[in-house]
C-alpha atoms as a PDB file:
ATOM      1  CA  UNK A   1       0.000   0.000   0.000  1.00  0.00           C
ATOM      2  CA  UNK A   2       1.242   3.202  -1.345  1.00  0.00           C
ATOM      3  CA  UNK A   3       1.072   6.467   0.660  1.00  0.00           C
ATOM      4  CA  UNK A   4      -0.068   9.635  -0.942  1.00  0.00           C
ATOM      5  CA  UNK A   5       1.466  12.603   0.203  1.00  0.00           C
ATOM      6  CA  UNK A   6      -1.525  15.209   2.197  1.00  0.00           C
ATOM      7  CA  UNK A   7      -2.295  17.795   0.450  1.00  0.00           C
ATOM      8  CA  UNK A   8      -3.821  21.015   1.950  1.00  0.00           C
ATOM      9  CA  UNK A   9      -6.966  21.822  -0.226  1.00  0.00           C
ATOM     10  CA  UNK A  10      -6.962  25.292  -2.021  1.00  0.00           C
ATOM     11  CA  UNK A  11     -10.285  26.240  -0.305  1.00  0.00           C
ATOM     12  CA  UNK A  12      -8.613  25.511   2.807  1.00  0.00           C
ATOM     13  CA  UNK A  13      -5.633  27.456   2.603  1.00  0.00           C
ATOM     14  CA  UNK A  14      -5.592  30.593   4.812  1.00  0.00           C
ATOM     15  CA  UNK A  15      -6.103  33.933   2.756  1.00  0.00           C
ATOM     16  CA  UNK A  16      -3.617  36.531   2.626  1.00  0.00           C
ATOM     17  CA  UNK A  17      -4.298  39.236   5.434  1.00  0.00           C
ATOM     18  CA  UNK A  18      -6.858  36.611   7.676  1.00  0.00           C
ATOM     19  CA  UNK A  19      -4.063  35.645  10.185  1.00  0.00           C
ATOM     20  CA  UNK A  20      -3.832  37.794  13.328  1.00  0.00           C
ATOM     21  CA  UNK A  21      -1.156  39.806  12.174  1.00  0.00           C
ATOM     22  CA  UNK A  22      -2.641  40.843   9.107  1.00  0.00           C
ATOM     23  CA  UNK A  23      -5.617  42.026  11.509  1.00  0.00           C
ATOM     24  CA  UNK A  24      -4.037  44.232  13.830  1.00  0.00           C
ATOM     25  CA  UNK A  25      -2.086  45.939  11.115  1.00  0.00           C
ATOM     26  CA  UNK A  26      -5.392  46.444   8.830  1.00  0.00           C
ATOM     27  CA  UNK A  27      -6.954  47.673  12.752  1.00  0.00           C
ATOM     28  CA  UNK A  28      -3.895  49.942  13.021  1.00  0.00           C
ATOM     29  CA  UNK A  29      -4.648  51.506   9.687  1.00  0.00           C
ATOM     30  CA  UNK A  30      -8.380  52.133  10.694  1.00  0.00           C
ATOM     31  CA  UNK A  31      -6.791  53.612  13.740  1.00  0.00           C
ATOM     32  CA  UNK A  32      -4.474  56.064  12.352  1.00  0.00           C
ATOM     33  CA  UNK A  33      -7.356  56.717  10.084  1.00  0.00           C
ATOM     34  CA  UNK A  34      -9.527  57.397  12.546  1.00  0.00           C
ATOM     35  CA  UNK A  35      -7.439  59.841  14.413  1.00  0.00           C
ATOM     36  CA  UNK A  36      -6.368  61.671  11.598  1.00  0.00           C
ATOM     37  CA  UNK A  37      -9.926  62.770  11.033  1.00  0.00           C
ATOM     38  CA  UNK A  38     -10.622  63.490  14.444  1.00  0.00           C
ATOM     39  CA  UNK A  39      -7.745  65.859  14.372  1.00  0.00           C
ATOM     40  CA  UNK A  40      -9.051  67.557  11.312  1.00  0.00           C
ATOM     41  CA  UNK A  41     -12.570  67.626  12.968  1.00  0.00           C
ATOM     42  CA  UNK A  42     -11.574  69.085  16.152  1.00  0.00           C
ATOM     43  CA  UNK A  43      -8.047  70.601  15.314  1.00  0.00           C
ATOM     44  CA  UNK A  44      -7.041  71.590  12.189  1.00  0.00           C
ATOM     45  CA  UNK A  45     -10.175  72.878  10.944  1.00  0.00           C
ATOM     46  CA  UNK A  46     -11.176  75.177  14.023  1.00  0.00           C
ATOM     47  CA  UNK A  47      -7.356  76.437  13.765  1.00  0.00           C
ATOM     48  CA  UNK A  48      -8.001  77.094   9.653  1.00  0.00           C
ATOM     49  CA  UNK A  49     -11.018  78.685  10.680  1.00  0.00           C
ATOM     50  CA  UNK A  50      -9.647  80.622  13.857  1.00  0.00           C
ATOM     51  CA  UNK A  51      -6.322  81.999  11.422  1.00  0.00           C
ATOM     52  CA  UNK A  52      -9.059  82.924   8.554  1.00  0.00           C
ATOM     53  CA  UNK A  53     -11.222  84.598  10.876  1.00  0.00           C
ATOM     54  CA  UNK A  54      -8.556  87.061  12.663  1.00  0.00           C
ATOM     55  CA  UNK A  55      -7.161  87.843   8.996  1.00  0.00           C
ATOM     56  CA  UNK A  56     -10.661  89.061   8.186  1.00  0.00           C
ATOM     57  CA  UNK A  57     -11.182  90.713  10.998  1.00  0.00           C
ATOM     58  CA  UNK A  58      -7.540  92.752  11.000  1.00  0.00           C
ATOM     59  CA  UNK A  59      -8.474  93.974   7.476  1.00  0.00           C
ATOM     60  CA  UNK A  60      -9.359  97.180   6.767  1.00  0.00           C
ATOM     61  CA  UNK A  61     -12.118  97.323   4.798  1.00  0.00           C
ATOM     62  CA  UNK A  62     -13.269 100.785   2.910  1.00  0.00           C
ATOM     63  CA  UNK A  63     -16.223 102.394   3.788  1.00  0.00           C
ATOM     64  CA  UNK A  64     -19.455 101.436   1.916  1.00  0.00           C
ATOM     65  CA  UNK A  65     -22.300 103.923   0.079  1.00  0.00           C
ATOM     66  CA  UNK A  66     -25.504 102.954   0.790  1.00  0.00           C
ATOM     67  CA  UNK A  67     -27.750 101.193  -1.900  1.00  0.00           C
ATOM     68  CA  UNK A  68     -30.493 103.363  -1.763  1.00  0.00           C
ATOM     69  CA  UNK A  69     -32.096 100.798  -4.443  1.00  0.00           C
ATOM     70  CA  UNK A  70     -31.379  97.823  -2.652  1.00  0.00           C
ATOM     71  CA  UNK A  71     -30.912  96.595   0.376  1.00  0.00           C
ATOM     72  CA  UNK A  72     -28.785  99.145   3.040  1.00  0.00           C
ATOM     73  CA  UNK A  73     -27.721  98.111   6.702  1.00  0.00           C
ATOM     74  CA  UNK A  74     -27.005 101.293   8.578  1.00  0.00           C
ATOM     75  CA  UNK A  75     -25.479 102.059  12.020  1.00  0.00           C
ATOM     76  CA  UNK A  76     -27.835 103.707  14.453  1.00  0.00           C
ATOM     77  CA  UNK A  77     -26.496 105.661  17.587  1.00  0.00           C
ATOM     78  CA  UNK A  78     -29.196 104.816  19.743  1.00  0.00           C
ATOM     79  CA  UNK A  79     -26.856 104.282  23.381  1.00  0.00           C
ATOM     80  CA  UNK A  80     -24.936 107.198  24.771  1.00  0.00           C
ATOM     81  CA  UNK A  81     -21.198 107.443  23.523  1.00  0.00           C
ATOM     82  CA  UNK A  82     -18.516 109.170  25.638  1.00  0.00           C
ATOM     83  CA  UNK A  83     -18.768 112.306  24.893  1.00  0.00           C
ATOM     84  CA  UNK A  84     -22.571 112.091  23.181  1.00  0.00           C
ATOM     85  CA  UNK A  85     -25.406 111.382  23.786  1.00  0.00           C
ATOM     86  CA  UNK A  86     -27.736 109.180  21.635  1.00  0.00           C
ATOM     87  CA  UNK A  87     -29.359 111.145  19.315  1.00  0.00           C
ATOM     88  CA  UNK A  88     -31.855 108.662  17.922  1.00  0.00           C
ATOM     89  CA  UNK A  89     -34.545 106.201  19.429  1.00  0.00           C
ATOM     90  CA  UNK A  90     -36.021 103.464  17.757  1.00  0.00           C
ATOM     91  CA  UNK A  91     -39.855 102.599  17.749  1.00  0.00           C
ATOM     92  CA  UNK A  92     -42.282 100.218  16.676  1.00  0.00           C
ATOM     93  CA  UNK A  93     -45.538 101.887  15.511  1.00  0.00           C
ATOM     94  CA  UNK A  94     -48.410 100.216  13.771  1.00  0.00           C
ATOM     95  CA  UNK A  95     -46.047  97.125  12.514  1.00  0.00           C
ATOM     96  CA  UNK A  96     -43.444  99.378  11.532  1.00  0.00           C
ATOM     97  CA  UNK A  97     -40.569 100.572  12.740  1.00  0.00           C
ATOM     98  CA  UNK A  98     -39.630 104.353  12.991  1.00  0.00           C
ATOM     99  CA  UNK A  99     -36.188 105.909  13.736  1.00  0.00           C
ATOM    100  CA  UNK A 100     -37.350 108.993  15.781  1.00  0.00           C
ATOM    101  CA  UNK A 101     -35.158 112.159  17.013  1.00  0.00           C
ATOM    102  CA  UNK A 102     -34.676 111.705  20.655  1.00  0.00           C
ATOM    103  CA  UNK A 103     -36.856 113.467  22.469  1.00  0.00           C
ATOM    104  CA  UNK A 104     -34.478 114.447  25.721  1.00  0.00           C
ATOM    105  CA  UNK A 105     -31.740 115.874  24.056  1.00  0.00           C
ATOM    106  CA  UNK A 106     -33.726 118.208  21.601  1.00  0.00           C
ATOM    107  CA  UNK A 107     -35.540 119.339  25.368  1.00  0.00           C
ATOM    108  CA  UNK A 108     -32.124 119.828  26.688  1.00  0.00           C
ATOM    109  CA  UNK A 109     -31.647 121.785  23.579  1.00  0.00           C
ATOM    110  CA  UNK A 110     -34.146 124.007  23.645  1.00  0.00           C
ATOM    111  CA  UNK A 111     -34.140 124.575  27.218  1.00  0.00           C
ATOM    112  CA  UNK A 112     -30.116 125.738  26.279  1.00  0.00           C
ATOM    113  CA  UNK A 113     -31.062 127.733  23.253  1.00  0.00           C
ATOM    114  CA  UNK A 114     -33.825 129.412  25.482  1.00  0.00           C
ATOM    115  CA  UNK A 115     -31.509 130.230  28.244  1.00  0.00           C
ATOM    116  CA  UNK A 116     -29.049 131.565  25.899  1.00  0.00           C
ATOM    117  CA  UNK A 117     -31.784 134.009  24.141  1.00  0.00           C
ATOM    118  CA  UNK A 118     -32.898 135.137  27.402  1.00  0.00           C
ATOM    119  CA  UNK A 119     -29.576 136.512  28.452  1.00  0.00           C
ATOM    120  CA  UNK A 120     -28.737 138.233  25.004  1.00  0.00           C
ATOM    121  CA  UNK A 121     -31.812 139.876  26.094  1.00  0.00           C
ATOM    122  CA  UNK A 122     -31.269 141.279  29.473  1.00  0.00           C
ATOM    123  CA  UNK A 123     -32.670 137.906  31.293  1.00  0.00           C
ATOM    124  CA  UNK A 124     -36.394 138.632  30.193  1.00  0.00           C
ATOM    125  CA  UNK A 125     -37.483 136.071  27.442  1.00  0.00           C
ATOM    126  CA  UNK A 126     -41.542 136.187  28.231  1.00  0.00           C
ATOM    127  CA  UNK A 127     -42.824 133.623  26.292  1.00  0.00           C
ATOM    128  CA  UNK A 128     -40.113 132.834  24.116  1.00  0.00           C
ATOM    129  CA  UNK A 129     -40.145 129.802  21.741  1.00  0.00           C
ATOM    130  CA  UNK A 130     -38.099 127.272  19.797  1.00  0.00           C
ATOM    131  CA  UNK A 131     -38.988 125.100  17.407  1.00  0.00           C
ATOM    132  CA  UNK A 132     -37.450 121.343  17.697  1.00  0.00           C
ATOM    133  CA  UNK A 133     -37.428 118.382  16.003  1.00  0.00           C
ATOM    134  CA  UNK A 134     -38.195 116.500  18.711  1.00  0.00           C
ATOM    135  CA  UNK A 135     -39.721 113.229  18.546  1.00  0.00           C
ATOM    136  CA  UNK A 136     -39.815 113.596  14.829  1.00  0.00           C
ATOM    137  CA  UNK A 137     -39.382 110.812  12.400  1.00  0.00           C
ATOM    138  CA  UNK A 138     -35.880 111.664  11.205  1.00  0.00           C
ATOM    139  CA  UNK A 139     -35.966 112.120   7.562  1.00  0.00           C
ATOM    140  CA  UNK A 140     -34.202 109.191   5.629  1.00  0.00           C
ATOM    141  CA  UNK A 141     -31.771 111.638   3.829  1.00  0.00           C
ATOM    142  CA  UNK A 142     -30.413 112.343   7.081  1.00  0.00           C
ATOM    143  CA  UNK A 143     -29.875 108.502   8.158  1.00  0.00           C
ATOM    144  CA  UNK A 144     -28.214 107.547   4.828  1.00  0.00           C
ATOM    145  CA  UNK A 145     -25.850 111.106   5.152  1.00  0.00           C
ATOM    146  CA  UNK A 146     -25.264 110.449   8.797  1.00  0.00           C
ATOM    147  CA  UNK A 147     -25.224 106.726   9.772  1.00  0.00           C
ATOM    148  CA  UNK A 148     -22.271 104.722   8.796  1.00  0.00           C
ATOM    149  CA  UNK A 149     -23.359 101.765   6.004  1.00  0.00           C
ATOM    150  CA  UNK A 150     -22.303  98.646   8.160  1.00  0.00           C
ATOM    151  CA  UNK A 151     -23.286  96.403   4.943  1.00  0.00           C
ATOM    152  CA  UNK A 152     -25.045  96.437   1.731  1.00  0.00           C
ATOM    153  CA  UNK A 153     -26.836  93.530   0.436  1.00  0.00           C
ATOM    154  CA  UNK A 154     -23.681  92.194  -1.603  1.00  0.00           C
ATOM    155  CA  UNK A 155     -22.360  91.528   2.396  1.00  0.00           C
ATOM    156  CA  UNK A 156     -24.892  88.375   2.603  1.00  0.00           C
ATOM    157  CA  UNK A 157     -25.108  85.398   0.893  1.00  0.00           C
ATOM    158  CA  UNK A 158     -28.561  83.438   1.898  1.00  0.00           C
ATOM    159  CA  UNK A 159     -32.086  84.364   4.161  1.00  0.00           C
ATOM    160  CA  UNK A 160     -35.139  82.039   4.643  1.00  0.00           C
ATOM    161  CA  UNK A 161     -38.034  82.900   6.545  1.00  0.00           C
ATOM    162  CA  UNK A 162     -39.928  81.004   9.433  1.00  0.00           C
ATOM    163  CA  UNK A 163     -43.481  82.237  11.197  1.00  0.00           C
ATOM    164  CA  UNK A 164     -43.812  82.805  15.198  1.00  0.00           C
ATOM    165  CA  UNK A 165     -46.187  83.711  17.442  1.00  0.00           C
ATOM    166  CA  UNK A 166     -45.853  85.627  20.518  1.00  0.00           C
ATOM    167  CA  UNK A 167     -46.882  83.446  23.658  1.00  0.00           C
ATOM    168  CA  UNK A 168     -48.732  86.524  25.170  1.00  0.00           C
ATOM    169  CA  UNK A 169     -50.177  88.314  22.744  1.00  0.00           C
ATOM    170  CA  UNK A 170     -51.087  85.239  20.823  1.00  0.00           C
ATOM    171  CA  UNK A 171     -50.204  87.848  17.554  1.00  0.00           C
ATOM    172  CA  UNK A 172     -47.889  86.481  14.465  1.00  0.00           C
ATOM    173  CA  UNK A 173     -44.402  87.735  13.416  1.00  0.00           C
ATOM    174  CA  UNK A 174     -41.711  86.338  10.979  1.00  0.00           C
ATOM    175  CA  UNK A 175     -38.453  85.908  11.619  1.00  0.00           C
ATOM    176  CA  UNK A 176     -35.664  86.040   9.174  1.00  0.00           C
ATOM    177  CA  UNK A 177     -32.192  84.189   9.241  1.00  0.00           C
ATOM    178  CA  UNK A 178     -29.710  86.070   7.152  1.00  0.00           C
ATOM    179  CA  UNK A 179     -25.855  84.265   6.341  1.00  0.00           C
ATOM    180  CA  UNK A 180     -23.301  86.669   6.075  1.00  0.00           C
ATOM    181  CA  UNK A 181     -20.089  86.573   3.647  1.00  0.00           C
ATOM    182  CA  UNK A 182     -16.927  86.120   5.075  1.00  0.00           C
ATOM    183  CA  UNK A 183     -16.846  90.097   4.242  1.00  0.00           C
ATOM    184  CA  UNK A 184     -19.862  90.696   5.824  1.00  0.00           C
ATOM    185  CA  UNK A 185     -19.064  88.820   9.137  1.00  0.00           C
ATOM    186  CA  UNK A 186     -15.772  90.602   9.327  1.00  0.00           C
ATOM    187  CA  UNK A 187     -17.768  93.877   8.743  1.00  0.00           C
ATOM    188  CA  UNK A 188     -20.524  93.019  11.650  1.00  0.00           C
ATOM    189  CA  UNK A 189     -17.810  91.626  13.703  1.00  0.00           C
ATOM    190  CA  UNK A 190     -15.618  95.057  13.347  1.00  0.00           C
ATOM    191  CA  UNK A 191     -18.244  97.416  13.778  1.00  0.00           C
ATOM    192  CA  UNK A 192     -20.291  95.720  16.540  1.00  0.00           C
ATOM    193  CA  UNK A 193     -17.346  95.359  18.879  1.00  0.00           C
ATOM    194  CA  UNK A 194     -17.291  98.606  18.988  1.00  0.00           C
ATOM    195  CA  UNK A 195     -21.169  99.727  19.554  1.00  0.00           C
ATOM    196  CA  UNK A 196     -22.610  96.932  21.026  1.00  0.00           C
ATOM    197  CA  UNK A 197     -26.101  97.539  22.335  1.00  0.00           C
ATOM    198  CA  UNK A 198     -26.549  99.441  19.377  1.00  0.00           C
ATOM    199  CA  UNK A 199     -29.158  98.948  16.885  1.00  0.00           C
ATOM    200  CA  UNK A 200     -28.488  98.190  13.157  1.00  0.00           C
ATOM    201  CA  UNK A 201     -31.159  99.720  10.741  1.00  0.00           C
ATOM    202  CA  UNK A 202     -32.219  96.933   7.704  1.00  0.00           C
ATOM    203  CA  UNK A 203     -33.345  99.317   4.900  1.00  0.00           C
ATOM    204  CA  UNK A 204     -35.162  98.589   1.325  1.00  0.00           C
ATOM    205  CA  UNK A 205     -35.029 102.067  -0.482  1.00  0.00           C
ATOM    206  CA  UNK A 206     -37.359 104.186   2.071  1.00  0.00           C
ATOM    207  CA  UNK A 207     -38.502 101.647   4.561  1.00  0.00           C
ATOM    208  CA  UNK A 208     -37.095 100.419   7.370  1.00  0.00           C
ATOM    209  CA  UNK A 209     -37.921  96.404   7.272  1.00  0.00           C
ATOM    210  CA  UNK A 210     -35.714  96.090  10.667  1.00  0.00           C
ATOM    211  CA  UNK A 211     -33.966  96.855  13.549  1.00  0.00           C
ATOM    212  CA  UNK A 212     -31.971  94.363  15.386  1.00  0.00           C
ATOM    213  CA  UNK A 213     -29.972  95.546  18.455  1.00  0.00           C
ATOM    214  CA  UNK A 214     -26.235  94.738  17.758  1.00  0.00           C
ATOM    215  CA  UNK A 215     -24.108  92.338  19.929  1.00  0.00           C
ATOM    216  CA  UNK A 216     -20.775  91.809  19.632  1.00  0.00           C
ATOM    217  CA  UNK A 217     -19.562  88.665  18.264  1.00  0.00           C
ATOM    218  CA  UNK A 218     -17.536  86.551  15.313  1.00  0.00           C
ATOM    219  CA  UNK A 219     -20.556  85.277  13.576  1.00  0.00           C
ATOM    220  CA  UNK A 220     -21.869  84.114  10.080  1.00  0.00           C
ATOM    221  CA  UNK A 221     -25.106  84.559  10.669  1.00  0.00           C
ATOM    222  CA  UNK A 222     -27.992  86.999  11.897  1.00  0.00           C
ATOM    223  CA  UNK A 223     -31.789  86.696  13.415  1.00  0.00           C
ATOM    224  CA  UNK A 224     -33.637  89.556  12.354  1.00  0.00           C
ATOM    225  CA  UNK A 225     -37.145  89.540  15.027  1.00  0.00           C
ATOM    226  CA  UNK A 226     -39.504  90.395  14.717  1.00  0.00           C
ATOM    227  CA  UNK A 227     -40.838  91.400  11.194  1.00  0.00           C
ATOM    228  CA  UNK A 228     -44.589  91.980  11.994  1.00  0.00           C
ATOM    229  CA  UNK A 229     -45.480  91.775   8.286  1.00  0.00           C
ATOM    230  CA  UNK A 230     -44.720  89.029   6.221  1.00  0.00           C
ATOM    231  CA  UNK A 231     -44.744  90.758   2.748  1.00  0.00           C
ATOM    232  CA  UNK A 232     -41.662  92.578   4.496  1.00  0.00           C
ATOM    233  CA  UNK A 233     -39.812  89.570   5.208  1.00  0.00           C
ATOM    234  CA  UNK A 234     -40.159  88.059   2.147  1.00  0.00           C
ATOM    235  CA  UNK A 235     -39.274  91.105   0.470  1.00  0.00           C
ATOM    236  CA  UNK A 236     -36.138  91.298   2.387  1.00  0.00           C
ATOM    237  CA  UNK A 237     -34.930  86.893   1.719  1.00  0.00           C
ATOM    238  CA  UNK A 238     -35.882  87.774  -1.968  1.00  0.00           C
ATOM    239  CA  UNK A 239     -33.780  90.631  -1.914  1.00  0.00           C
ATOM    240  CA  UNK A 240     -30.907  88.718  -0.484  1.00  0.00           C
ATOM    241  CA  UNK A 241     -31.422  85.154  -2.198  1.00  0.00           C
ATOM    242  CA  UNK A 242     -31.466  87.524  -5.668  1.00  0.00           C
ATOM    243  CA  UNK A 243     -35.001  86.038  -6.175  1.00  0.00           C
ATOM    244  CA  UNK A 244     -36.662  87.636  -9.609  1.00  0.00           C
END
């Protein structure tokens, strides 16, 4: 009786990489893999972001005109500045907002234009008058000469609108969510940090659609609240998403 030599059947034979070692190193690979994105997740892109970020905001960017036929963002001194007072409030008056001539100062005013009068006349001004502006709606001339453009609508590059109710009044208001260029954040980021708790006027030709109170911070996006009419916020996203 003859003895065959064994041999190890081809289905049998162990496949290249299925032995232990082959595991760990594929499990290694997966590993360094793995890191290497979490790095770029939580390291390298927030430090991209970080560097891009303090570029934009060292740069010095010129000073915009207004587009008086589009869409203007405008700087409103409405908190007291060393050295000056605010000259302008903001209301809200029949769904609409109004920039108004502050009503304090132009008494202060007249009460110092008064007092001046009376002595150029001996200290006897009977029934002297002065006409103010006070409480007037200031005209929008004056805003676009006087307020600083913060942005224009070439500073934004997306809006959408959502619908809100408020929880007391049980009354509806739309919201809208504008994204900013990388411009346009650096612009926002420069000017609010240094008039925060000031209020930035949104403004499509004569109308002021609204008026969001500034805070300081790096950010790509704004919540304009409320818009009481919706025709107004969807005039405004249109603007900005370039919507025919």
């Amino acid at each position: 009786m003859s003895v065959e030599p064994y041999v190890v059947p081809e289905a049998a034979a162990v496949a290249p990489g299925k032995t232990a070692y082959g595991r760990i190193v594929r499990e290694r690979g997966t590993m360094r893999i793995a890191i290497f994105l979490v790095l770029a997740i939580f390291v390298v892109r927030p430090a991209y972001l970080a560097i891009r970020d303090y570029q934009l905001n060292q740069k010095q960017w010129p000073a915009l005109d207004p587009d008086k036929a589009g869409l203007s963002v405008l700087g409103i001194q409405t908190k007291d500045r060393a050295g000056r007072k605010a000259p302008y409030v903001v209301r809200s008056s029949n769904k609409s907002f109004q920039i108004r001539y502050r009503e304090e100062d132009e008494r202060e005013q007249n009460e110092d234009d008064q007092t001046e009068e009376s002595k150029d006349r001996g200290g006897n001004n009977p029934g002297a008058t002065h006409q103010t502006n006070q409480g007037a709606v200031v005209p929008m001339d004056e805003l676009y000469k006087v307020c600083p453009t913060v942005m224009t609508g070439r500073n934004f590059a997306s809006a959408s609108i959502e619908q809100d109710v408020r929880p007391v009044f049980e009354d509806k208001y739309w919201r809208v969510t504008v994204d900013l260029t990388p411009e346009g954040q650096s612009r926002y980021y420069q000017y609010s940090s240094k008039h925060e708790k000031e209020k930035l006027a949104f403004i499509i030709g004569d109308e002021v659609i609204a008026c969001p109170l500034m805070e300081a911070m790096n950010t790509g996006s704004l919540t304009l609240e409320p818009i009481w009419i919706k025709a107004d916020a969807q005039r405004l996203a249109d603007l900005i998403n370039k919507k025919k």
